[in-house]
N, C-alpha and C. Protein backbone atom coordinates (compact mmCIF):
# COMPACT_ATOMS: atom_id res chain seq x y z
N UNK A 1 0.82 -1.19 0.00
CA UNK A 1 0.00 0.00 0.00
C UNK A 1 0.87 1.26 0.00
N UNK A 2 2.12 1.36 0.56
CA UNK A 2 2.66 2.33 0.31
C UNK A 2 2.89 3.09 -1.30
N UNK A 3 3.05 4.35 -0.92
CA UNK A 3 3.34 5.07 -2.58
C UNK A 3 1.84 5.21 -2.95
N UNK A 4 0.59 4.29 -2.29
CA UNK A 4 -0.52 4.36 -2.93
C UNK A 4 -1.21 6.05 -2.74
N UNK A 5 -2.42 6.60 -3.18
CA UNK A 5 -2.49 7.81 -2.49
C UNK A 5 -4.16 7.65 -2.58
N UNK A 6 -5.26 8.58 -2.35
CA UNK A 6 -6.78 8.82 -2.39
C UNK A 6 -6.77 10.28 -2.50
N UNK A 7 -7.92 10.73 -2.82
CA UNK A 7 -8.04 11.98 -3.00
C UNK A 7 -9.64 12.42 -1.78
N UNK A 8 -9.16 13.05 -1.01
CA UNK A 8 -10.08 13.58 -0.14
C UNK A 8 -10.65 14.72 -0.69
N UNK A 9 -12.31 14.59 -0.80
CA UNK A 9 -12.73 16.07 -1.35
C UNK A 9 -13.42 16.61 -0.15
N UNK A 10 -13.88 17.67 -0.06
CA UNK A 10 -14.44 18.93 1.01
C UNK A 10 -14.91 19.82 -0.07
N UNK A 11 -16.32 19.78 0.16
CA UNK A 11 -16.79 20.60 -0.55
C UNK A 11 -16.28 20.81 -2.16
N UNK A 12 -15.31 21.74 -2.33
CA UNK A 12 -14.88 22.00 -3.65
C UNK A 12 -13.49 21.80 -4.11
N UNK A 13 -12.88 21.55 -2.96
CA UNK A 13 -11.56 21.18 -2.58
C UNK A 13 -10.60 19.83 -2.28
N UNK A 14 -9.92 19.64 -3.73
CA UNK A 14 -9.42 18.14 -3.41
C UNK A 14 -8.23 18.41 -2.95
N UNK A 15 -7.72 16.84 -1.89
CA UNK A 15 -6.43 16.87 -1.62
C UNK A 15 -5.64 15.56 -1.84
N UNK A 16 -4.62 15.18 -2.60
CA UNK A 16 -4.22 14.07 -2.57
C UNK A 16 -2.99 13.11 -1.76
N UNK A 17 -4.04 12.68 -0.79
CA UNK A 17 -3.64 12.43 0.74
C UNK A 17 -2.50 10.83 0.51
N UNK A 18 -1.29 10.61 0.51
CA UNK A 18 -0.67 9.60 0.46
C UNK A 18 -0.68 8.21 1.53
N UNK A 19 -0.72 7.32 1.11
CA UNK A 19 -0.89 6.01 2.06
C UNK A 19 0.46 5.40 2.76
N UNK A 20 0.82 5.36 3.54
CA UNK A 20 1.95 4.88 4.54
C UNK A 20 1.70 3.51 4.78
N UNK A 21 2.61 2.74 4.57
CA UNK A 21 2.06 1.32 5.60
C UNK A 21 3.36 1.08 6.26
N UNK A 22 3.29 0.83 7.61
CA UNK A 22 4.33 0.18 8.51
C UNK A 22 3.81 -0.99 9.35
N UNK A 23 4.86 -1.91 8.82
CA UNK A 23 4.24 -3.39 9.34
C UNK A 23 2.17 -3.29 9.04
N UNK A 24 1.90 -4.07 9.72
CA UNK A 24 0.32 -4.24 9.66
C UNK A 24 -0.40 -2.92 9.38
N UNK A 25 0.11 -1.84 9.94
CA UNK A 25 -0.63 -0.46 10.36
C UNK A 25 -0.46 0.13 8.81
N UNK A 26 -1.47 1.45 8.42
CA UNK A 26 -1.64 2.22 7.73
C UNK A 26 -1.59 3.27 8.18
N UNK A 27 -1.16 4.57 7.36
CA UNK A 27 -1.35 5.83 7.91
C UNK A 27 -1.02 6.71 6.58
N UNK A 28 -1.88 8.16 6.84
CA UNK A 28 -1.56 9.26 5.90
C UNK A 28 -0.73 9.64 6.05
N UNK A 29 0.08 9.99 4.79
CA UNK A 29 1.37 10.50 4.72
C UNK A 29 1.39 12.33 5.04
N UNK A 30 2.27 12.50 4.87
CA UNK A 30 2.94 14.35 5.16
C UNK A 30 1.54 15.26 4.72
N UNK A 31 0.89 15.01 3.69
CA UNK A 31 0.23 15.79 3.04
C UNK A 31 -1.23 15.67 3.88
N UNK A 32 -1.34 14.70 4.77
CA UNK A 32 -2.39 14.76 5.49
C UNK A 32 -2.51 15.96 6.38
N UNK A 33 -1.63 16.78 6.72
CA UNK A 33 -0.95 17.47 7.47
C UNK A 33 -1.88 19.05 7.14
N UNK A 34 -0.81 19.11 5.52
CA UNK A 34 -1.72 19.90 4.32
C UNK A 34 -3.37 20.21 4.64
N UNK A 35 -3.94 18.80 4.38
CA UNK A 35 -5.42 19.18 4.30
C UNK A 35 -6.04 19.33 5.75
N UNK A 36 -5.58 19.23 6.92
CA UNK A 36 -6.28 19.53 8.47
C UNK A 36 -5.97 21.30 8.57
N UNK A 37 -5.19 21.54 8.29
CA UNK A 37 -4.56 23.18 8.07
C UNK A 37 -5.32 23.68 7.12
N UNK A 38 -5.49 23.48 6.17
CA UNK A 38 -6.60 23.98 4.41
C UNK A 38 -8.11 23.58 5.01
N UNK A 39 -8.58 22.54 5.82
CA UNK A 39 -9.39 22.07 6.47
C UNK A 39 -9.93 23.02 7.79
N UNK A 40 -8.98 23.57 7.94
CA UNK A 40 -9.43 24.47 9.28
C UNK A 40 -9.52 23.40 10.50
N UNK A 41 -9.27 22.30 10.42
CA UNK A 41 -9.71 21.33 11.89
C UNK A 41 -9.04 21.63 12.86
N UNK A 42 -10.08 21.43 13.70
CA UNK A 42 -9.21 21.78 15.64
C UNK A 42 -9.23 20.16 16.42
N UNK A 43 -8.68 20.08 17.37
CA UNK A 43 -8.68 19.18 18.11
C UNK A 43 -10.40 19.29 18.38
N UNK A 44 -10.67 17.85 18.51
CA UNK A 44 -12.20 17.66 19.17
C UNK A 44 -12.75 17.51 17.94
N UNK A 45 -13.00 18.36 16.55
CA UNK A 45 -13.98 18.41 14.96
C UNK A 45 -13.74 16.67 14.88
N UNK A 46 -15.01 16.58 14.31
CA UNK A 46 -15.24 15.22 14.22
C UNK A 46 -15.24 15.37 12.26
N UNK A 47 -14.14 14.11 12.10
CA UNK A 47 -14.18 14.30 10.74
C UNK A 47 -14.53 12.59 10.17
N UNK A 48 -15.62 13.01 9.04
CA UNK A 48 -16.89 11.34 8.70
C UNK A 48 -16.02 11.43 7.19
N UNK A 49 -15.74 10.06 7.37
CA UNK A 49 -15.15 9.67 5.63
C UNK A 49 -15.78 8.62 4.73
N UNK A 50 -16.27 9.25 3.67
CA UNK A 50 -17.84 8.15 2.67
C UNK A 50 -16.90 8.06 1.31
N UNK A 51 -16.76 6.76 1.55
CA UNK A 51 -15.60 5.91 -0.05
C UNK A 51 -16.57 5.71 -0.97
N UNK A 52 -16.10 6.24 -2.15
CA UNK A 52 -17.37 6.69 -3.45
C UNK A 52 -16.97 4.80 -4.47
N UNK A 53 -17.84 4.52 -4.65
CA UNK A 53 -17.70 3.04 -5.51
C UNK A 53 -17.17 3.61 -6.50
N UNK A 54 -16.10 2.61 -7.29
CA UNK A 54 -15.39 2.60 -8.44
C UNK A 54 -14.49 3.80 -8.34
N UNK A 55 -13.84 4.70 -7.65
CA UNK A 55 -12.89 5.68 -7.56
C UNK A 55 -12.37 5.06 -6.27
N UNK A 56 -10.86 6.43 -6.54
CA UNK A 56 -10.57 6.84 -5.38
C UNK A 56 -10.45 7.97 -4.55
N UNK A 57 -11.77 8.83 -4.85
CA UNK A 57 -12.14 9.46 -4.02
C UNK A 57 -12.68 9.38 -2.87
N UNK A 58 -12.64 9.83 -1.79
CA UNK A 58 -13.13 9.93 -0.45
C UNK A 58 -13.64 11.07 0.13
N UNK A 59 -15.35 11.01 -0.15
CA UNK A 59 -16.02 11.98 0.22
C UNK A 59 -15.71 12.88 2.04
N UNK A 60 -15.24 13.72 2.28
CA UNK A 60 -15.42 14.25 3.48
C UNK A 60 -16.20 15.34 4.12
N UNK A 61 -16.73 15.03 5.59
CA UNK A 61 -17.65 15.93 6.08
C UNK A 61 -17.10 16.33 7.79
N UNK A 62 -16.76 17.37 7.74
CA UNK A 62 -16.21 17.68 9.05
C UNK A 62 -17.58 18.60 9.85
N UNK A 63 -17.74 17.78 10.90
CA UNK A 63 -18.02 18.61 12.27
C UNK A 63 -17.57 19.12 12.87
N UNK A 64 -17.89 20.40 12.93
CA UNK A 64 -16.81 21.29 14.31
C UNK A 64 -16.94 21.03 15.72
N UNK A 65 -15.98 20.95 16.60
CA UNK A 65 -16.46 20.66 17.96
C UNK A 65 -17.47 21.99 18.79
N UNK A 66 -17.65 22.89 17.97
CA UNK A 66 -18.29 23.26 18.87
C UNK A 66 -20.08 23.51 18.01
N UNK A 67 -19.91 23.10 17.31
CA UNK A 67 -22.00 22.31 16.37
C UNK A 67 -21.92 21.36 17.78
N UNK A 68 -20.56 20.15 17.86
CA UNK A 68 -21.25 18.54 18.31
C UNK A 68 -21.61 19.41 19.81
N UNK A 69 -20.76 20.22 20.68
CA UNK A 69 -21.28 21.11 21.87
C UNK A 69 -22.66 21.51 22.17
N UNK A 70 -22.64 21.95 21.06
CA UNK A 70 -24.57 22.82 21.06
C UNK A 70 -25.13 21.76 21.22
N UNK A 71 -25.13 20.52 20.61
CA UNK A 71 -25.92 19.70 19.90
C UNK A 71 -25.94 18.67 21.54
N UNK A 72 -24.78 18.14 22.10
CA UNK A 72 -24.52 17.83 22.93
C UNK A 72 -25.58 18.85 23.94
N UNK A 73 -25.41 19.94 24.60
CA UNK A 73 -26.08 20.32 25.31
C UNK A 73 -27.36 20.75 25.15
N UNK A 74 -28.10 21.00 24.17
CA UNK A 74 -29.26 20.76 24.01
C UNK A 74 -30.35 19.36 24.02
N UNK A 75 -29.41 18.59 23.30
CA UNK A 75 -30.19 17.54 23.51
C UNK A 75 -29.34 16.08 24.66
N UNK A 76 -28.55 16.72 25.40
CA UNK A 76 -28.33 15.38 26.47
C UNK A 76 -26.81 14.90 26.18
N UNK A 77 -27.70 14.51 24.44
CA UNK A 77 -26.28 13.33 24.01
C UNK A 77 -26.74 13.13 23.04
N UNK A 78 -25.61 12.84 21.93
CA UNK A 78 -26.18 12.49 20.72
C UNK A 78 -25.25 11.09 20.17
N UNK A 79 -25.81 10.58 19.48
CA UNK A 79 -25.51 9.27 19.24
C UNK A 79 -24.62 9.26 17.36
N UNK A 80 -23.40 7.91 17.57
CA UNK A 80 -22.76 7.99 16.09
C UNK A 80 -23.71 6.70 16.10
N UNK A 81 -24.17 5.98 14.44
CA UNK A 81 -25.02 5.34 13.84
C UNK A 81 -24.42 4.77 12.51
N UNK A 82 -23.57 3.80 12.80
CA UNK A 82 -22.86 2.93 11.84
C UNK A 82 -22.98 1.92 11.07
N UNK A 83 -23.28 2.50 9.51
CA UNK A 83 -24.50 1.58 8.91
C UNK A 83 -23.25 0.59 8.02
């Protein structure tokens, strides 16, 4: 898997995020780095990743930690739902 790469989109914005493998494990390479910075993410944003059939694109949808906050204190608790 190494050398392999995916392309993460956001909205209008692609990034082409590289694949690492060490021993068993996987991981994004340097450029993952790139798109959390271009991404605006903070510690806590909850980020959902939807793999599109026949590509290698990877749809992305980031939550900010402070939507899941509101959302959290208004309603109690809110639940992830893993289909």
């Amino acid at each position: 898997m190494n050398g392999q790469s995916i392309k993460l989109k956001l909205m209008r914005s692609t990034w082409n995020i590289e694949i690492l493998r060490k021993g068993e494990n996987c991981y994004f390479g340097p450029s993952w780095f790139t798109f959390c910075k271009e991404a605006k993410l903070e510690v806590n944003d909850l980020v959902v990743f939807q793999t599109e059939v026949d590509t290698d694109e990877v749809l992305v949808c980031v939550y900010k930690e402070q939507e899941l906050s509101r959302t959290r204190q208004a309603s109690g608790t809110y639940y992830m739902i893993y289909l």
